[in-house]
N, C-alpha and C. Protein backbone atom coordinates (compact mmCIF):
# COMPACT_ATOMS: atom_id res chain seq x y z
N UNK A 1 83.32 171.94 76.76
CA UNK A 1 83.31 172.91 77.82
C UNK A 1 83.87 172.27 79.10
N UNK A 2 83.56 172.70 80.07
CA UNK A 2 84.09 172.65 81.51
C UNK A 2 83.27 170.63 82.12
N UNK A 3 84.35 170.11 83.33
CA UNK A 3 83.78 169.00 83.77
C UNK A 3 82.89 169.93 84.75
N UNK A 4 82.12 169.70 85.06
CA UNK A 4 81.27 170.47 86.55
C UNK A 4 80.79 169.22 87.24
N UNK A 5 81.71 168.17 87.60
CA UNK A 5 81.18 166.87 88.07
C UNK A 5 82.10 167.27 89.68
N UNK A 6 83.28 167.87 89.50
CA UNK A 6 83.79 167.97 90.51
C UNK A 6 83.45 169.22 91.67
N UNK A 7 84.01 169.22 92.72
CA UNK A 7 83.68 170.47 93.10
C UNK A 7 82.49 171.33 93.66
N UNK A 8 82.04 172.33 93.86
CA UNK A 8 80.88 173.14 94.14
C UNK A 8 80.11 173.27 92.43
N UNK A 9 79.32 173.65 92.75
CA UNK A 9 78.56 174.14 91.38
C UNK A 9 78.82 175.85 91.31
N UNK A 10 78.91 176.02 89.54
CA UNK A 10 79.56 177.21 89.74
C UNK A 10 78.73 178.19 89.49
N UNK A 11 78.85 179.30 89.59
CA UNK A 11 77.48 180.36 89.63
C UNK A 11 77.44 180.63 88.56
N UNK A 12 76.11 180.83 87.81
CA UNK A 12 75.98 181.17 86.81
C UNK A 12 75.42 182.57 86.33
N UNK A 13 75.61 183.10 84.64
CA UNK A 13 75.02 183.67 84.34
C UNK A 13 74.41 183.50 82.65
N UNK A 14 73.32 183.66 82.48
CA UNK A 14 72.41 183.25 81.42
C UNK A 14 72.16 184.21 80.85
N UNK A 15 72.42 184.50 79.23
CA UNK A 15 72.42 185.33 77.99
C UNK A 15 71.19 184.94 77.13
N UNK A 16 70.73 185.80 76.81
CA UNK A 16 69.50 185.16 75.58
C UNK A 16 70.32 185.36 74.30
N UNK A 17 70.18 184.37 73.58
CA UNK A 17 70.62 184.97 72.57
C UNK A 17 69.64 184.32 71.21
N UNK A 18 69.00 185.41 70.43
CA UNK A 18 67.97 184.91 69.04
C UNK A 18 68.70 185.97 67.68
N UNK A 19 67.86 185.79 66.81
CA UNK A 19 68.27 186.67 65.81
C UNK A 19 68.82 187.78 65.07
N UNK A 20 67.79 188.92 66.32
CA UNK A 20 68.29 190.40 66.54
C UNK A 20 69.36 190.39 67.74
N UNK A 21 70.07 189.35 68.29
CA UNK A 21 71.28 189.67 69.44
C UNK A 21 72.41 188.66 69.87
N UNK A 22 72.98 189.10 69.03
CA UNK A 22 74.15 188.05 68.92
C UNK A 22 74.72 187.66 70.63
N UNK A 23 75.44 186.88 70.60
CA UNK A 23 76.04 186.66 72.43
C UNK A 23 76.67 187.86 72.61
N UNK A 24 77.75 188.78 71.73
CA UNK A 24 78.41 189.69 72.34
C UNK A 24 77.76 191.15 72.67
N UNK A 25 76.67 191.26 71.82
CA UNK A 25 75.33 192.18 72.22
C UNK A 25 75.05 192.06 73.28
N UNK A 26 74.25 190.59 73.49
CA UNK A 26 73.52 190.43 74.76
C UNK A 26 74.71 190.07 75.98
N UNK A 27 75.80 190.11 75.83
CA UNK A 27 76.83 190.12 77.08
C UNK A 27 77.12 191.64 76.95
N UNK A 28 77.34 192.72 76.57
CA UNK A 28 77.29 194.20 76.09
C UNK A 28 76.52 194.89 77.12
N UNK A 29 75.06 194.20 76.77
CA UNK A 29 73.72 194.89 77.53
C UNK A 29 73.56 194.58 78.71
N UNK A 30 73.56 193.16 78.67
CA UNK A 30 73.58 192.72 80.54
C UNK A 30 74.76 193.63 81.21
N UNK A 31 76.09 193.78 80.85
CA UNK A 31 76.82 194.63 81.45
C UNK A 31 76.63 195.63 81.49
N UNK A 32 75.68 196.54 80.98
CA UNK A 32 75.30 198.10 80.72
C UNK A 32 74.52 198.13 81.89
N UNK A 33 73.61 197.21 81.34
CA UNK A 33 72.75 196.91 82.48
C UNK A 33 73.00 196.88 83.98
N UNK A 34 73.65 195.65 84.20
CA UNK A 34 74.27 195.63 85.88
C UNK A 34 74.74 196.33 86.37
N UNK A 35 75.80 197.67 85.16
CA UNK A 35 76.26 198.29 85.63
C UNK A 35 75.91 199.85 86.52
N UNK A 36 75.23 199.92 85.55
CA UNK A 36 73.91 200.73 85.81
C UNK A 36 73.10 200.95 87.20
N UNK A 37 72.74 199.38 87.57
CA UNK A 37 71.86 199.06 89.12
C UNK A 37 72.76 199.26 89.88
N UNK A 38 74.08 198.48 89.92
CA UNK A 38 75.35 198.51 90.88
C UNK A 38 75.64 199.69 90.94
N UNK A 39 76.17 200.81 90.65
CA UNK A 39 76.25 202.28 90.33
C UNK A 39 74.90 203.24 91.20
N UNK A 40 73.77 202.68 91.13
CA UNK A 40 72.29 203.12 91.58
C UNK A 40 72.11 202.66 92.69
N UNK A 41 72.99 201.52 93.03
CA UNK A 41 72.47 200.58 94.59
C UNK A 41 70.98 200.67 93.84
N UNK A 42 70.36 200.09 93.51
CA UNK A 42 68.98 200.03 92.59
C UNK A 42 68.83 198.61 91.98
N UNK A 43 69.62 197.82 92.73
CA UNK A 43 69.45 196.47 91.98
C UNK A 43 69.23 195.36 92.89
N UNK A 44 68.64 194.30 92.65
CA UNK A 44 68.23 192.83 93.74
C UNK A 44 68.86 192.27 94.37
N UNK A 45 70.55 192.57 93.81
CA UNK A 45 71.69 191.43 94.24
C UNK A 45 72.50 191.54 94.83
N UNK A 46 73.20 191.24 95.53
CA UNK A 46 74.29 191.93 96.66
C UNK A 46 75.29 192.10 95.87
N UNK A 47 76.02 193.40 97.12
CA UNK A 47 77.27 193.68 95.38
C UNK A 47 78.20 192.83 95.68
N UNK A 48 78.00 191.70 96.17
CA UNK A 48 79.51 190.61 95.70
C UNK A 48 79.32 190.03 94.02
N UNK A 49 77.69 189.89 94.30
CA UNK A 49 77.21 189.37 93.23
C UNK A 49 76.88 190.19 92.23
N UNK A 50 76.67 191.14 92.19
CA UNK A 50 76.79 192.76 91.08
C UNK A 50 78.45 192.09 90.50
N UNK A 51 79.42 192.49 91.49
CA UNK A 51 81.27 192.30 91.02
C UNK A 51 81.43 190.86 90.43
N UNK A 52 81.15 189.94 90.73
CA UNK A 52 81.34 188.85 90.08
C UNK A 52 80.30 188.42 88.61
N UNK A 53 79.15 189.04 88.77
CA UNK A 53 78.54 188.77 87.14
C UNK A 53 79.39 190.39 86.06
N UNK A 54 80.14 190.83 86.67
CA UNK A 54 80.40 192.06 85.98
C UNK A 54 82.03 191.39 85.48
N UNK A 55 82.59 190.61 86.60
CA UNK A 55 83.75 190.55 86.29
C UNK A 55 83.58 189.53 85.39
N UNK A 56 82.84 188.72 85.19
CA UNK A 56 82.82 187.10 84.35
C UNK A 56 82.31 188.32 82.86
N UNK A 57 81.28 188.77 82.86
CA UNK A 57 81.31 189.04 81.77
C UNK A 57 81.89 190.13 81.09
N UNK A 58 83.02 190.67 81.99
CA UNK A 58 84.20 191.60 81.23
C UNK A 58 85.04 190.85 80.78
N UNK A 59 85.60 189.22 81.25
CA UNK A 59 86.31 188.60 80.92
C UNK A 59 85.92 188.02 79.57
N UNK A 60 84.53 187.55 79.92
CA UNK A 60 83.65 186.86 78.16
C UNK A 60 83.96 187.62 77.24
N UNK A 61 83.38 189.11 77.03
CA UNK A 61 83.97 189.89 76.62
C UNK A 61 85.25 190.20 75.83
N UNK A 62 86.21 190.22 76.72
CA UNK A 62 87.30 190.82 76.63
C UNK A 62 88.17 188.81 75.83
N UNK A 63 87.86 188.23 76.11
CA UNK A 63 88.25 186.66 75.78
C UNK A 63 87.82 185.95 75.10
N UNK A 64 86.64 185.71 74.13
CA UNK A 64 85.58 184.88 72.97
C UNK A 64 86.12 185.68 72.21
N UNK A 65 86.51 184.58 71.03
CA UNK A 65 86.35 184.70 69.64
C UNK A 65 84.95 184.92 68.94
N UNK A 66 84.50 186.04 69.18
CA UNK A 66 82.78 186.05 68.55
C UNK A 66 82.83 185.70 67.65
N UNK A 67 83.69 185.68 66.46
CA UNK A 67 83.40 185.61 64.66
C UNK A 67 82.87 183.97 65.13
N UNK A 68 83.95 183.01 66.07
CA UNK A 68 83.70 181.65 66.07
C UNK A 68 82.69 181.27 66.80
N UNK A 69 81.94 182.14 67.53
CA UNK A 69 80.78 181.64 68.14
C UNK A 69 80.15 182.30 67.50
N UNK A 70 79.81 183.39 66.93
CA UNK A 70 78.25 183.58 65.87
C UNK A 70 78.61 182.24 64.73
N UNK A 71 79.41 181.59 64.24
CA UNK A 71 79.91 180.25 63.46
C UNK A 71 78.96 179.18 64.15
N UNK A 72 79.76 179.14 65.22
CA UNK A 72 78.75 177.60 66.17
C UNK A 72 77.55 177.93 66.13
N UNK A 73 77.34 179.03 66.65
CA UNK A 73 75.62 179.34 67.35
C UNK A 73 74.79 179.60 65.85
N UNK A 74 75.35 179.26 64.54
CA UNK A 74 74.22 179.94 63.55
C UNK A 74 73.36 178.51 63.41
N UNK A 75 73.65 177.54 62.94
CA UNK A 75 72.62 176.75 63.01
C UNK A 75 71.47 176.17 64.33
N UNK A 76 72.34 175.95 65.32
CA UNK A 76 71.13 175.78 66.32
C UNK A 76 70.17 176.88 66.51
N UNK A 77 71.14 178.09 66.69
CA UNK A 77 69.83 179.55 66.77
C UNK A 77 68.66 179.24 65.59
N UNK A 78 69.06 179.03 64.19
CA UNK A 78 68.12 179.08 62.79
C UNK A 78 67.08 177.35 63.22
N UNK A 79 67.55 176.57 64.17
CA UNK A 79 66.83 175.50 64.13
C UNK A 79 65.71 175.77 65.46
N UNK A 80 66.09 176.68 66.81
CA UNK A 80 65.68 176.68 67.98
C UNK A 80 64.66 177.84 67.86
N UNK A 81 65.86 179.18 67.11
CA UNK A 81 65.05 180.49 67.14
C UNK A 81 65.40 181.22 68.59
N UNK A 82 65.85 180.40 69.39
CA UNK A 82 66.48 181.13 70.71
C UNK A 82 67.31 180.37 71.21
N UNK A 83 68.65 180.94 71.67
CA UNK A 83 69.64 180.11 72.41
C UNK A 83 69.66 180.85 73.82
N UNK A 84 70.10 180.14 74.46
CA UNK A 84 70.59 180.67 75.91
C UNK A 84 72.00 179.64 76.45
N UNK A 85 73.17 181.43 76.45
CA UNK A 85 74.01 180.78 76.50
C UNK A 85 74.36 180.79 78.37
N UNK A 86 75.13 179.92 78.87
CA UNK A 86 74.77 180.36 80.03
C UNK A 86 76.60 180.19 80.66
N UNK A 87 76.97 181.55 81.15
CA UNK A 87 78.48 181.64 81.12
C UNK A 87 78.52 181.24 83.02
N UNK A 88 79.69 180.87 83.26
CA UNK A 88 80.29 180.60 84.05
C UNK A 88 81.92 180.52 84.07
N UNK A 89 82.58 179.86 85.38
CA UNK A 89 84.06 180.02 85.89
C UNK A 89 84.39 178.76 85.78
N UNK A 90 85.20 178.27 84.99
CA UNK A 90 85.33 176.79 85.40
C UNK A 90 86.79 176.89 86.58
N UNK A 91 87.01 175.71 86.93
CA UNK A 91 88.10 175.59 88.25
C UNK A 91 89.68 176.20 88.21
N UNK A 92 89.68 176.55 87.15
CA UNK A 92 90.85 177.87 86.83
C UNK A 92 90.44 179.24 86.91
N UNK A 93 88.99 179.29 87.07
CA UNK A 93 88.76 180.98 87.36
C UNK A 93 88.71 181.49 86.08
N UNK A 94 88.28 180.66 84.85
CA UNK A 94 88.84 181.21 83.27
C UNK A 94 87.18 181.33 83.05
N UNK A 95 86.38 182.14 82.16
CA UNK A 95 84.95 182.02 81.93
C UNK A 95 85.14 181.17 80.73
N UNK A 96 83.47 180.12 81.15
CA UNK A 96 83.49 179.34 80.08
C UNK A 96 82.02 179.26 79.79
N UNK A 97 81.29 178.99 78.79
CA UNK A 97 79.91 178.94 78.40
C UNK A 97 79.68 177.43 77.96
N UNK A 98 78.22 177.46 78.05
CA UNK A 98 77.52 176.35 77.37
C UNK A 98 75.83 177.22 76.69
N UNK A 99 75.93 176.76 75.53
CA UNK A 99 74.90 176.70 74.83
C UNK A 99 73.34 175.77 74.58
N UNK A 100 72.89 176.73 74.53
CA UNK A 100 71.24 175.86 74.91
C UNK A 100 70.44 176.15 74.45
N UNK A 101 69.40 174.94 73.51
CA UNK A 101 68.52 175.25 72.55
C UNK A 101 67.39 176.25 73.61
N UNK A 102 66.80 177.08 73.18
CA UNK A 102 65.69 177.61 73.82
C UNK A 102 66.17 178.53 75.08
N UNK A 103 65.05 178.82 75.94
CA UNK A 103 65.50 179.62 77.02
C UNK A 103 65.33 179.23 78.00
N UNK A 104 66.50 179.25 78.89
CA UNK A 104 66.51 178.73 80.16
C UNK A 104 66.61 179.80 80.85
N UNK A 105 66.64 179.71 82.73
CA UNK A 105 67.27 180.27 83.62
C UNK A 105 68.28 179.78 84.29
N UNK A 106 69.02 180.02 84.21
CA UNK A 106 70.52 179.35 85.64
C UNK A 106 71.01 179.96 86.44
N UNK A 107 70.85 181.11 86.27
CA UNK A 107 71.36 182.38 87.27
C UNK A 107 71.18 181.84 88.91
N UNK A 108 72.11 181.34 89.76
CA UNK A 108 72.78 181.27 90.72
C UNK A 108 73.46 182.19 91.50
N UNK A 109 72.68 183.21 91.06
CA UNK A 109 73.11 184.72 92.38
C UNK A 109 72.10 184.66 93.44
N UNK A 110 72.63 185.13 94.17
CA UNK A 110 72.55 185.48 95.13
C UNK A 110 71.91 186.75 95.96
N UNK A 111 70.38 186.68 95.32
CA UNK A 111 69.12 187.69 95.81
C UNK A 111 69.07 188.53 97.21
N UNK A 112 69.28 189.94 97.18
CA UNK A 112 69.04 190.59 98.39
C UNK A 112 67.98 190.27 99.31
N UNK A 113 67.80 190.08 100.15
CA UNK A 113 66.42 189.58 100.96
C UNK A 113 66.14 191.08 101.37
């Protein structure tokens, strides 16, 4: 994946992904989802940050080879039981993920006060 040694740290967004929801499901729903609040003004996050988790994961989307990541992700998911993948921009502006036994949070938005 991406160096993230250089630079700012990049904002993230974090997917669950277990048995019943493959990554392109749970990138599917989070976008249904966001889209939904952003559309409602009904959501926590400012809409820079609504447009940028919408645009990263239209790109995930629209750019992963799923057949090759349900491939990677089948044994750690069958060993963990939950992955969390957690997508981001690397320094070309291209979305890139990392995978993670269990469930994390990384989400680096940016909360309405």
């Amino acid at each position: 994946m991406a160096d993230e040694s250089e630079g700012p740290e990049p904002r993230r967004l974090t997917l669950r992904v277990d048995a019943d929801h493959c990554a392109e499901t749970a990138a599917k729903r989070e976008y249904a989802r966001l889209a939904e609040e952003y559309l409602r003004g009904s959501g926590r996050l400012r809409e820079e940050e609504y447009e940028y988790r919408l645009d990263l994961l239209r790109d995930f989307l629209k750019n992963t080879d799923f057949a090759s990541l349900r491939a990677f992700c089948e044994k750690p998911l069958r060993e963990a039981g939950l992955l969390s993948l957690v997508l981001f921009r690397n320094a070309e502006g291209r979305p890139e993920f990392t995978v993670l036994p269990g469930e994390v949070s990384c989400d680096r938005g940016k909360e309405a006060r």
